[in-house]
C-alpha atoms as a PDB file:
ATOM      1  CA  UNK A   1      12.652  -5.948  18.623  1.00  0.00           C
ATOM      2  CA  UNK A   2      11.911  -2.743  18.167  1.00  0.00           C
ATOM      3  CA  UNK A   3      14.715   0.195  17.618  1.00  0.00           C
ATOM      4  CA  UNK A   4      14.149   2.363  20.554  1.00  0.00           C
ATOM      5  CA  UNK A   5      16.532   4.241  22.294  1.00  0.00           C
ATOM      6  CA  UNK A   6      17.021   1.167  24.834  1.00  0.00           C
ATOM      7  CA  UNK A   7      18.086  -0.860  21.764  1.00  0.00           C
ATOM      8  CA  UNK A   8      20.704   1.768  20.444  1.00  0.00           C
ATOM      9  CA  UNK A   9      22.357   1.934  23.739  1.00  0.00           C
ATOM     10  CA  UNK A  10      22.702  -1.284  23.917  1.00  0.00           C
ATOM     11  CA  UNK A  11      23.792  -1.774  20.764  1.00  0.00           C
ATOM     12  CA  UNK A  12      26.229   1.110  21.364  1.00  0.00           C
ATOM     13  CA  UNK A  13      27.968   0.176  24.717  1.00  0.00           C
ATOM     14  CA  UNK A  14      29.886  -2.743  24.910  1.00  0.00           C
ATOM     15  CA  UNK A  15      29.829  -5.151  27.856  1.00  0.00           C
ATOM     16  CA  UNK A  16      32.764  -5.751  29.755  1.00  0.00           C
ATOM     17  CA  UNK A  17      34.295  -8.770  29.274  1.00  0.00           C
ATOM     18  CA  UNK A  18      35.726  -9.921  32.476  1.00  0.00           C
ATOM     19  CA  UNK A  19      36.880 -13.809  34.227  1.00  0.00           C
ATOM     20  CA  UNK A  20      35.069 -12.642  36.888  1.00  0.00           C
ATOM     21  CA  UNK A  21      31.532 -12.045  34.634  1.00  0.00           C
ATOM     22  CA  UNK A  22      32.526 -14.790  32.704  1.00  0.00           C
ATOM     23  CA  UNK A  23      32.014 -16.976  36.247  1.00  0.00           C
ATOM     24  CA  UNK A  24      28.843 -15.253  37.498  1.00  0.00           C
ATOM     25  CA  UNK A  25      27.264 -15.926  33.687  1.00  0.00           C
ATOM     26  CA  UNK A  26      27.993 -19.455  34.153  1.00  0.00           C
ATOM     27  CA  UNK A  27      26.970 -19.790  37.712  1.00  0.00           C
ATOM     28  CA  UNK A  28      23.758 -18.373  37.087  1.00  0.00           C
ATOM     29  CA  UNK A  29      23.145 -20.388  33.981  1.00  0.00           C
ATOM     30  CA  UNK A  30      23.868 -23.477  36.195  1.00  0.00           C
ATOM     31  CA  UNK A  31      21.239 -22.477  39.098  1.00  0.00           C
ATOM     32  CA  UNK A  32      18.233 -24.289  39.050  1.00  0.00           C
ATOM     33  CA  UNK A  33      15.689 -21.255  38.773  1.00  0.00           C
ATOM     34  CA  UNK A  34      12.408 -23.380  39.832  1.00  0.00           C
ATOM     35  CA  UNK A  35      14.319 -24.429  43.267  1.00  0.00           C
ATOM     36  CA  UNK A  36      15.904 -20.797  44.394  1.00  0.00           C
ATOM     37  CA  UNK A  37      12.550 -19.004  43.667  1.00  0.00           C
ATOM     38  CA  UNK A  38      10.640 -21.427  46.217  1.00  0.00           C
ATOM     39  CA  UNK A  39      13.163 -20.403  48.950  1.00  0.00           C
ATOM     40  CA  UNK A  40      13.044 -16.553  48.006  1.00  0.00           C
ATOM     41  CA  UNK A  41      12.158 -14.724  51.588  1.00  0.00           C
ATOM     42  CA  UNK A  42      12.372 -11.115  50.709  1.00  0.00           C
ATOM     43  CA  UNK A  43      10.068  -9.664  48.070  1.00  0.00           C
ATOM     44  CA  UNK A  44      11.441 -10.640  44.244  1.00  0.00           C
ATOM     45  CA  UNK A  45      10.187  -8.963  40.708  1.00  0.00           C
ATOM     46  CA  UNK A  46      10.708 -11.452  38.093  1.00  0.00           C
ATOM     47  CA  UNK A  47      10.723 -10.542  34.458  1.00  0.00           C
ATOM     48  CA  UNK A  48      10.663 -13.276  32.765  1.00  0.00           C
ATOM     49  CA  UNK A  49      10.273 -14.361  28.541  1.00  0.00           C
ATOM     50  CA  UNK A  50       7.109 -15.785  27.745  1.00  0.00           C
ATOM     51  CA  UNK A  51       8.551 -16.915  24.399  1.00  0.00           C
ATOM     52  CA  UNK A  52       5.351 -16.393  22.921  1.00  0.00           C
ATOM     53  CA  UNK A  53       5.977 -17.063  19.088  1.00  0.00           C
ATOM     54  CA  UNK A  54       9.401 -17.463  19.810  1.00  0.00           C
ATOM     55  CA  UNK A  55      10.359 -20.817  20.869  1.00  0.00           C
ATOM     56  CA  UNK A  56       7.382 -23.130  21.409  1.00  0.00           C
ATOM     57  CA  UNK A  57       8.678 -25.838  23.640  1.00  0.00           C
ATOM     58  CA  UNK A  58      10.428 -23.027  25.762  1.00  0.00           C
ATOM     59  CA  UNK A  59       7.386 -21.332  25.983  1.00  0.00           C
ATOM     60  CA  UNK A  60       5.342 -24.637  27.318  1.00  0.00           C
ATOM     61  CA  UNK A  61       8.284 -24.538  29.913  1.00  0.00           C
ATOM     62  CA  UNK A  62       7.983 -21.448  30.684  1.00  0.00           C
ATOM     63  CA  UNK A  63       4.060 -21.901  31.766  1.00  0.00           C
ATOM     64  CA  UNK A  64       5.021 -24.888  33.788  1.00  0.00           C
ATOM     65  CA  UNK A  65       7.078 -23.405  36.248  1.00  0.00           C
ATOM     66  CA  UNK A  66       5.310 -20.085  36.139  1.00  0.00           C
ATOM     67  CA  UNK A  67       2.011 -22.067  37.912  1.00  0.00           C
ATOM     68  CA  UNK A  68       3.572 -23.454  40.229  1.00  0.00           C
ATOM     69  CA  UNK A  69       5.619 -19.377  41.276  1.00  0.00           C
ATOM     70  CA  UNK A  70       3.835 -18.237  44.071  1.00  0.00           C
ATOM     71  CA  UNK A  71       5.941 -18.467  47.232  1.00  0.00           C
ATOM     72  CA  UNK A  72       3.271 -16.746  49.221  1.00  0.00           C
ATOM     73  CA  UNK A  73       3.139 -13.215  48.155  1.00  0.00           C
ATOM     74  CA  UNK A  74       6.739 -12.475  48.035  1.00  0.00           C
ATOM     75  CA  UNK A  75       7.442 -13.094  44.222  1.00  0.00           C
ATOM     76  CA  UNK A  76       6.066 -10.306  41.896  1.00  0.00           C
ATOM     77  CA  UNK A  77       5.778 -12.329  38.450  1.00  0.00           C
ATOM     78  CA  UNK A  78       6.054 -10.127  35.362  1.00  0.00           C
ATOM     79  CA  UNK A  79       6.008 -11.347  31.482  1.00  0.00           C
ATOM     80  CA  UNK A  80       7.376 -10.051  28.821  1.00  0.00           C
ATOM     81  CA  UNK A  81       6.507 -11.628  25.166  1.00  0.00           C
ATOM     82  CA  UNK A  82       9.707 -12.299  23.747  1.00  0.00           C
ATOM     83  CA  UNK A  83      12.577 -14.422  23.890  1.00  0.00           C
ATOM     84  CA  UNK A  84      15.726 -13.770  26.091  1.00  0.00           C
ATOM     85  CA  UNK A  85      16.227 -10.535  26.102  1.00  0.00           C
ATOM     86  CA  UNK A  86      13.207  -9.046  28.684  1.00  0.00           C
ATOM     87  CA  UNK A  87      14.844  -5.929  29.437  1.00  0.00           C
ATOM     88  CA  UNK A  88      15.080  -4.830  26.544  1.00  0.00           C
ATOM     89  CA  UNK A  89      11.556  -5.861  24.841  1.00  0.00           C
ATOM     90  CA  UNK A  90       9.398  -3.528  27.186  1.00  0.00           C
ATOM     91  CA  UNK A  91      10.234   0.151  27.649  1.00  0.00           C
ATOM     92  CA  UNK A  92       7.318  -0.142  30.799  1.00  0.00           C
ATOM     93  CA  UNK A  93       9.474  -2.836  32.373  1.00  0.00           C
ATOM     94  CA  UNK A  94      11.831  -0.252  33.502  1.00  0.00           C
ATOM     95  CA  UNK A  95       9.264   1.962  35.093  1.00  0.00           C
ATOM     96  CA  UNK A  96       8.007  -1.063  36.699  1.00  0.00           C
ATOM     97  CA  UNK A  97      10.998  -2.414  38.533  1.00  0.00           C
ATOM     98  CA  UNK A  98      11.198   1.176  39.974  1.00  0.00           C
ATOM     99  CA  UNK A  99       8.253   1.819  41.475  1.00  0.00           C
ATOM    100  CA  UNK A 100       8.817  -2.197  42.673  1.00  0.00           C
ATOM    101  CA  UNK A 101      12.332  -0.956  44.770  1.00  0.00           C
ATOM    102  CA  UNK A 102      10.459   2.112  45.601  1.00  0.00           C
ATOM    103  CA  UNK A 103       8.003   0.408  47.299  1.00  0.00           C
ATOM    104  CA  UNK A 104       9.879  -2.593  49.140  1.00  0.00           C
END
């Protein structure tokens, strides 16, 4: 990743450490991704890792599941090349998930 001024800060600013982020961490890590996006209702941006040159077999995954996103309209799909860390890979990203809330 680059050093950019997302980076630093992130890099500067400690997360919280909490039982109660410890439990949403591992309940979210638990849900089953493919099967909550088909029931999304409300419009949904999705950043997701494309893994490209990162992880291959996460990456074939990752394509998989992506196809078969579409939940009629109402999921916004958005890669990022890179591995877990989207938010942080893109500096546009941001800019995109505002003008996304600004617009639903």
């Amino acid at each position: 990743m680059e050093n950019t001024s997302y980076i630093r800060k992130a890099q500067e600013t400690p997360a919280e450490f909490s039982v109660d982020g410890l439990n949403l961490m591992f309940g979210y890590y638990q849900t089953n991704l493919p099967k909550l996006l088909k029931r999304v209702e409300s419009n949904t941006f999705l950043a997701y890792a494309t893994f490209n040159e990162v992880d291959e077999i996460e990456q074939r995954y990752t394509k998989k599941y992506i196809k078969r996103w579409t939940n009629g309209g109402k999921l916004s799909l958005r890669p990022v090349n890179g591995g877990h860390y989207v938010h942080w890979t893109d500096e546009r990203l941001l800019t995109e998930i505002h003008d996304f809330l600004r617009e639903t």
